[in-house]
Structure formats: C-alpha cells, structure tokens
N, C-alpha and C. Protein backbone atom coordinates (compact mmCIF):
# COMPACT_ATOMS: atom_id res chain seq x y z
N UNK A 1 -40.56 -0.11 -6.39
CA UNK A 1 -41.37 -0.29 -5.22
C UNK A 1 -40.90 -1.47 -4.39
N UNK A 2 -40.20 -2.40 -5.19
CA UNK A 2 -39.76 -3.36 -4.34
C UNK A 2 -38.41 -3.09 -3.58
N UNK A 3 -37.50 -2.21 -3.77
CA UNK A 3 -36.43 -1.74 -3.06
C UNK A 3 -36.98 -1.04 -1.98
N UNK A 4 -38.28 -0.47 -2.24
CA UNK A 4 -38.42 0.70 -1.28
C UNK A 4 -39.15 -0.60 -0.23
N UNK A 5 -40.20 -1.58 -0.72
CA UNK A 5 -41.06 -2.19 0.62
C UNK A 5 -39.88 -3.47 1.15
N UNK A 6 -38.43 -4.16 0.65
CA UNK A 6 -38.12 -4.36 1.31
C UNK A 6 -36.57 -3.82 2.10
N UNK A 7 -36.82 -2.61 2.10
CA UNK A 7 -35.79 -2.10 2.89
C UNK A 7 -36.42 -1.18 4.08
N UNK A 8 -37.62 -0.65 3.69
CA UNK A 8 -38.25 -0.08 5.06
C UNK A 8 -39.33 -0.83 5.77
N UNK A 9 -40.02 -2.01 5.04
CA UNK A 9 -40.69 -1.97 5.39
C UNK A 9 -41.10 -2.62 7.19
N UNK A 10 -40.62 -3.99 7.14
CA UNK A 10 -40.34 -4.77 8.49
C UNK A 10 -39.54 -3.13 9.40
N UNK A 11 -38.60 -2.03 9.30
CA UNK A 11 -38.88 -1.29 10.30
C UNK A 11 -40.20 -0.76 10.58
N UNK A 12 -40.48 -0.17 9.59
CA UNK A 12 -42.10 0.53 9.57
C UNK A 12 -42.75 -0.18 10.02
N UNK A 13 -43.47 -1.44 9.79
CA UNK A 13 -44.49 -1.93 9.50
C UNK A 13 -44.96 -3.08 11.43
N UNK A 14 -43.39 -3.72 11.38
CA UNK A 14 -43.14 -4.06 12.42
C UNK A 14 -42.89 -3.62 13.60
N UNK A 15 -41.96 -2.59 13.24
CA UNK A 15 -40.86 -1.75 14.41
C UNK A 15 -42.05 -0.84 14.82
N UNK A 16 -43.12 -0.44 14.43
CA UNK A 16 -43.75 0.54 15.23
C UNK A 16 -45.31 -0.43 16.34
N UNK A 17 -45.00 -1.42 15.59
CA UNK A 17 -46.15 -1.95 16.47
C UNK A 17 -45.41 -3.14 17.28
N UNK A 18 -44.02 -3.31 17.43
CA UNK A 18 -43.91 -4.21 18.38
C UNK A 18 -42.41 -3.98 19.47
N UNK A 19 -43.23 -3.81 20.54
CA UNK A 19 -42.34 -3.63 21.31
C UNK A 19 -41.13 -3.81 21.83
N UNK A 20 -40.64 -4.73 21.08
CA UNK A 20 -39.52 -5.96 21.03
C UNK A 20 -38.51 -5.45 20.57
N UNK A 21 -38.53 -4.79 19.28
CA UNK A 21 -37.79 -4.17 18.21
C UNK A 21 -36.85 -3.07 18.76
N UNK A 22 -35.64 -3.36 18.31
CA UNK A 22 -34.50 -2.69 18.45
C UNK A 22 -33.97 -1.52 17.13
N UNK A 23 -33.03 -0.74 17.54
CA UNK A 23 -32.24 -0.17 16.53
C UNK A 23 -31.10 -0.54 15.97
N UNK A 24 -30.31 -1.06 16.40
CA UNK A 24 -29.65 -2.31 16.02
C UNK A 24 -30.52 -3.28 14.56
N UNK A 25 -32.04 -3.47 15.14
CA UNK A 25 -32.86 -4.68 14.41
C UNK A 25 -32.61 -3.94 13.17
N UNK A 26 -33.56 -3.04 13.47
CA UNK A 26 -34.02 -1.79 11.96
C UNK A 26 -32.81 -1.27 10.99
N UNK A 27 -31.71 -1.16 11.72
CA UNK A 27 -30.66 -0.80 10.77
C UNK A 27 -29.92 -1.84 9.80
N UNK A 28 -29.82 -3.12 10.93
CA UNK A 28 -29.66 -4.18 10.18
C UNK A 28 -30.59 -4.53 8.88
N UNK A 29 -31.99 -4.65 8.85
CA UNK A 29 -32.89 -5.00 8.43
C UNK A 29 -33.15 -4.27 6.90
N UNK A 30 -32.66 -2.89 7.21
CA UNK A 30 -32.83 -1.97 5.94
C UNK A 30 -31.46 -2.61 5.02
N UNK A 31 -30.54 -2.44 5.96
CA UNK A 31 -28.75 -2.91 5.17
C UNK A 31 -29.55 -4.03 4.43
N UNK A 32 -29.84 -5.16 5.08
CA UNK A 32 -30.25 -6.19 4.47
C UNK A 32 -31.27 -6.20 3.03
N UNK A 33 -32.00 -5.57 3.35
CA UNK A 33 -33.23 -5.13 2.39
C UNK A 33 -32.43 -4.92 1.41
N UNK A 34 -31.82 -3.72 1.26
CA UNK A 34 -30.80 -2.76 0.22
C UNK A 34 -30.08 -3.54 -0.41
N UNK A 35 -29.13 -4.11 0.32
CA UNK A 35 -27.91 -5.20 0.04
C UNK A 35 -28.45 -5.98 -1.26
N UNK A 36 -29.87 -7.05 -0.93
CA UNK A 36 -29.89 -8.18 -1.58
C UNK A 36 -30.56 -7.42 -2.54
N UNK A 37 -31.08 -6.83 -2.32
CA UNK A 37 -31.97 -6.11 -3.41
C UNK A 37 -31.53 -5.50 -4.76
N UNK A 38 -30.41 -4.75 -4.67
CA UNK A 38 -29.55 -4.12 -5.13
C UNK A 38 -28.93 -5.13 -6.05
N UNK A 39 -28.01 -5.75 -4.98
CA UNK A 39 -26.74 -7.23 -5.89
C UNK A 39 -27.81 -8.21 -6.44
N UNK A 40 -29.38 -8.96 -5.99
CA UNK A 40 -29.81 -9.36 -6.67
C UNK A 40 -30.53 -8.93 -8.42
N UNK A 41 -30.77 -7.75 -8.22
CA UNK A 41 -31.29 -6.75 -9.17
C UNK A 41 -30.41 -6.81 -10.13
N UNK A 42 -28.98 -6.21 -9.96
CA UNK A 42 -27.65 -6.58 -10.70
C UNK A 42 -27.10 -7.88 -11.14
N UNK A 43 -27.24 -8.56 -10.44
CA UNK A 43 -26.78 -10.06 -11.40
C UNK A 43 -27.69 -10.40 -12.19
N UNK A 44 -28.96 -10.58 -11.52
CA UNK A 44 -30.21 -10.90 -12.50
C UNK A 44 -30.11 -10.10 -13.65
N UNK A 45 -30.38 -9.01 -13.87
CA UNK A 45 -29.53 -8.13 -15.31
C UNK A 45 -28.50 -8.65 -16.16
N UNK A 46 -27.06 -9.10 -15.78
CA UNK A 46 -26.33 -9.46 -16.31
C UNK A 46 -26.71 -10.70 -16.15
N UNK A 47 -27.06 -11.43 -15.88
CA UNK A 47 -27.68 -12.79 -16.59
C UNK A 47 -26.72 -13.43 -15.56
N UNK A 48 -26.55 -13.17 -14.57
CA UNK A 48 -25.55 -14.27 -13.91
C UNK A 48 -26.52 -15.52 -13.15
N UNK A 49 -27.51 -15.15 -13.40
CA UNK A 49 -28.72 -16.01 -12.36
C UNK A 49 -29.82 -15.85 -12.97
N UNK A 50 -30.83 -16.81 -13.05
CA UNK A 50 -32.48 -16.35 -12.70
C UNK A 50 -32.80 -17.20 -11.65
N UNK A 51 -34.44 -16.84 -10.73
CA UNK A 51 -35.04 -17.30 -10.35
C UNK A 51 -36.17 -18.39 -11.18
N UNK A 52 -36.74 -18.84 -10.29
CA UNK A 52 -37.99 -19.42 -10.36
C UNK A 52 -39.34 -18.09 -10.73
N UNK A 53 -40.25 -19.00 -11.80
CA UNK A 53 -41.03 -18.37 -12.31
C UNK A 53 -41.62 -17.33 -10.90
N UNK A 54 -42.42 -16.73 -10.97
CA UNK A 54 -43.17 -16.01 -9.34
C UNK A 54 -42.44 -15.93 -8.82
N UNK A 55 -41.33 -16.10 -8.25
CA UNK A 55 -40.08 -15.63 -7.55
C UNK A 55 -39.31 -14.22 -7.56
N UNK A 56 -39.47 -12.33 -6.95
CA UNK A 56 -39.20 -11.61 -7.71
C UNK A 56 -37.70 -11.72 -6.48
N UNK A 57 -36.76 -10.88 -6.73
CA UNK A 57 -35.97 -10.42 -5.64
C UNK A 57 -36.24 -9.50 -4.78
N UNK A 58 -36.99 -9.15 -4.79
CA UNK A 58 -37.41 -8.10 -4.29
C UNK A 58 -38.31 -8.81 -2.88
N UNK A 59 -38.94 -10.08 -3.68
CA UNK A 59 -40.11 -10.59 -2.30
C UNK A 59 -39.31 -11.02 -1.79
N UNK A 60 -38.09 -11.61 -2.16
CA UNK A 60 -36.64 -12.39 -1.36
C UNK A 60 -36.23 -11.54 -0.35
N UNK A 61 -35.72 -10.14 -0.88
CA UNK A 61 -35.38 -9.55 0.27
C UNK A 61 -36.21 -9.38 0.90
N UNK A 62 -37.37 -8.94 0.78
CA UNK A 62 -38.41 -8.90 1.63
C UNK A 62 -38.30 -9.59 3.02
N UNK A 63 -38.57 -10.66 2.87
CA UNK A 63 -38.55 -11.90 3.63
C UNK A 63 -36.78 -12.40 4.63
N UNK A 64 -36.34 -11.82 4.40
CA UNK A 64 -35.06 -11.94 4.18
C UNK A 64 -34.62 -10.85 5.48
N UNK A 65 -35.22 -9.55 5.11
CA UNK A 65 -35.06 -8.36 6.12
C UNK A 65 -35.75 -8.33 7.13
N UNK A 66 -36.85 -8.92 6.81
CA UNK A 66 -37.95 -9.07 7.95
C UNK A 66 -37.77 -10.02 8.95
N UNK A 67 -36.81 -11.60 8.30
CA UNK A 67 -36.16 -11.89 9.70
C UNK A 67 -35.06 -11.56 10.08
N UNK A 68 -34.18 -10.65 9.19
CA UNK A 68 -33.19 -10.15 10.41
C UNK A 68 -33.38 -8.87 10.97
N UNK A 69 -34.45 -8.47 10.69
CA UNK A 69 -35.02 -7.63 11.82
C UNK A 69 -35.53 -8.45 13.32
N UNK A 70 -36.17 -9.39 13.15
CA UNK A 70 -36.61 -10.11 14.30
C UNK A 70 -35.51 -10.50 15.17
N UNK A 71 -34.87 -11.23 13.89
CA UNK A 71 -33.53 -11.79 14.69
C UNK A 71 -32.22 -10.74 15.66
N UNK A 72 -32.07 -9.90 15.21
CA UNK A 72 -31.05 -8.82 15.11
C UNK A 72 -31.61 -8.48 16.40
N UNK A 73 -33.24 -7.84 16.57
CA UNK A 73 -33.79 -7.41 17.98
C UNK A 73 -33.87 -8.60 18.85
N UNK A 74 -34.28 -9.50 18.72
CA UNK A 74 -34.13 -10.29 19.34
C UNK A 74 -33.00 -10.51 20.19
N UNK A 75 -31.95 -10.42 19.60
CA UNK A 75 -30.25 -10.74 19.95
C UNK A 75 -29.74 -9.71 20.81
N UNK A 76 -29.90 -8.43 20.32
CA UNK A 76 -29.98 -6.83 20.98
C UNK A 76 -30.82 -6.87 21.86
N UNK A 77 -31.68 -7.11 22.45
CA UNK A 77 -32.69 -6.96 23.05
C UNK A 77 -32.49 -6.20 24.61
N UNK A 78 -31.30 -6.78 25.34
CA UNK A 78 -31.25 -6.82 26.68
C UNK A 78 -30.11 -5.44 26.15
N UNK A 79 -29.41 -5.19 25.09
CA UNK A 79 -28.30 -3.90 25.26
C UNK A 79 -29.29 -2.38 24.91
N UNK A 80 -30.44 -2.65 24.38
CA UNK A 80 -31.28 -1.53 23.99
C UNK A 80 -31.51 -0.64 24.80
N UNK A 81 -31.78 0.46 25.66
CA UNK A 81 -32.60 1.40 25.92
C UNK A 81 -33.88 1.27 25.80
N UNK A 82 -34.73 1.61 27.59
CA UNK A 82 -35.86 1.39 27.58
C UNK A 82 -36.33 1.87 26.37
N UNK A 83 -37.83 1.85 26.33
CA UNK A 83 -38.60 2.32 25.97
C UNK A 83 -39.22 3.76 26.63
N UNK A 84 -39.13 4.78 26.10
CA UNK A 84 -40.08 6.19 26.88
C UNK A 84 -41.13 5.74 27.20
N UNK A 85 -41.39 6.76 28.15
CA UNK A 85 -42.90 6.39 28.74
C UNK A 85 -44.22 6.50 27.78
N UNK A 86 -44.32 7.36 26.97
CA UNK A 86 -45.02 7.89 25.97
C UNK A 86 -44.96 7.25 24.71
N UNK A 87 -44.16 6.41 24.57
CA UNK A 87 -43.72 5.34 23.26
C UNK A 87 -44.34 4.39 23.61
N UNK A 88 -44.33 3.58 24.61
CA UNK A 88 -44.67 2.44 25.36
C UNK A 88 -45.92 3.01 25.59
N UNK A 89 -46.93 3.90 26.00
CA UNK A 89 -48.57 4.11 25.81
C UNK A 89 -48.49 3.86 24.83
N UNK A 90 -48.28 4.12 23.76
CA UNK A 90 -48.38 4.17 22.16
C UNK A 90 -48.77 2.59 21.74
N UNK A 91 -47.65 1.99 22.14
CA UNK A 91 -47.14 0.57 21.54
C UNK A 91 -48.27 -0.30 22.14
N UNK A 92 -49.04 0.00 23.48
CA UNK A 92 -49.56 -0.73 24.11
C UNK A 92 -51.16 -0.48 24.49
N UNK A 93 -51.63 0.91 23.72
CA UNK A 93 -53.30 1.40 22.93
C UNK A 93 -53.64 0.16 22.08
C-alpha cells in the first residue's frame, strides 16, 4: 500500500484539485514515488541501510513525490496546455 499511495497519490490526490498541476509534474512524481520506493525497499532488505524507528520508506517517498510534483509543475507551468473549458468548471466548483 505504500508503493501504491506514494506513487499515485500527490497525482490523484493533488493533480485533480489543483489547477496548477502539470503532466510533466505527475509523471515525474509517480517516477519518483516508484524509484525511491522500490531501491529503498531493496537495500533496506539487504541490510545496506536502516532508518529511524517510525520512519517507513514508503512515507519518504511519499513526501518526496509530492514535492516533485509541485516542483516539476511549477517549473512546467508556462510550457503546459491550457486547461479545457469543462476541466477548469470542474477544478473551480
């Protein structure tokens, strides 16, 4: 569950309620999610590392994807494609 909430979630969770958000952001954001998630999951196994007690990798990537989702749209912002007209009612109910 933690691969799955931080690799979709900042698209999902974010990307549909804020207008800001790019595709560029979201693709980055999942890579990111996946990436650390994955190689952290794997070393932690082979013992190449631990964390701190309460610390999972999973909340890492979390946190991790969620700002380079911000960041990523942020940066993209001005190369994106409007918004549809009907997306933008949506975003703004």
């Amino acid at each position: 569950w933690g691969l799955f909430a931080a690799t979709l979630m900042p698209s999902l969770a974010v990307g549909l309620n804020w207008a800001g958000g790019t595709r560029a952001g979201a693709l980055a954001s999942m890579g990111v999610g996946l990436g650390v998630t994955l190689l952290g999951e794997t070393l932690g196994f082979l013992r190449v590392y631990s964390l701190p007690a309460g610390v999972t990798v999973s909340g890492l990537a979390l946190v991790l994807a969620l700002l380079t989702y911000l960041l990523v749209s942020r940066l993209t912002r001005r190369s994106a494609p409007a918004l549809e007209p009907d997306v933008k009612l949506v975003l703004e109910a």
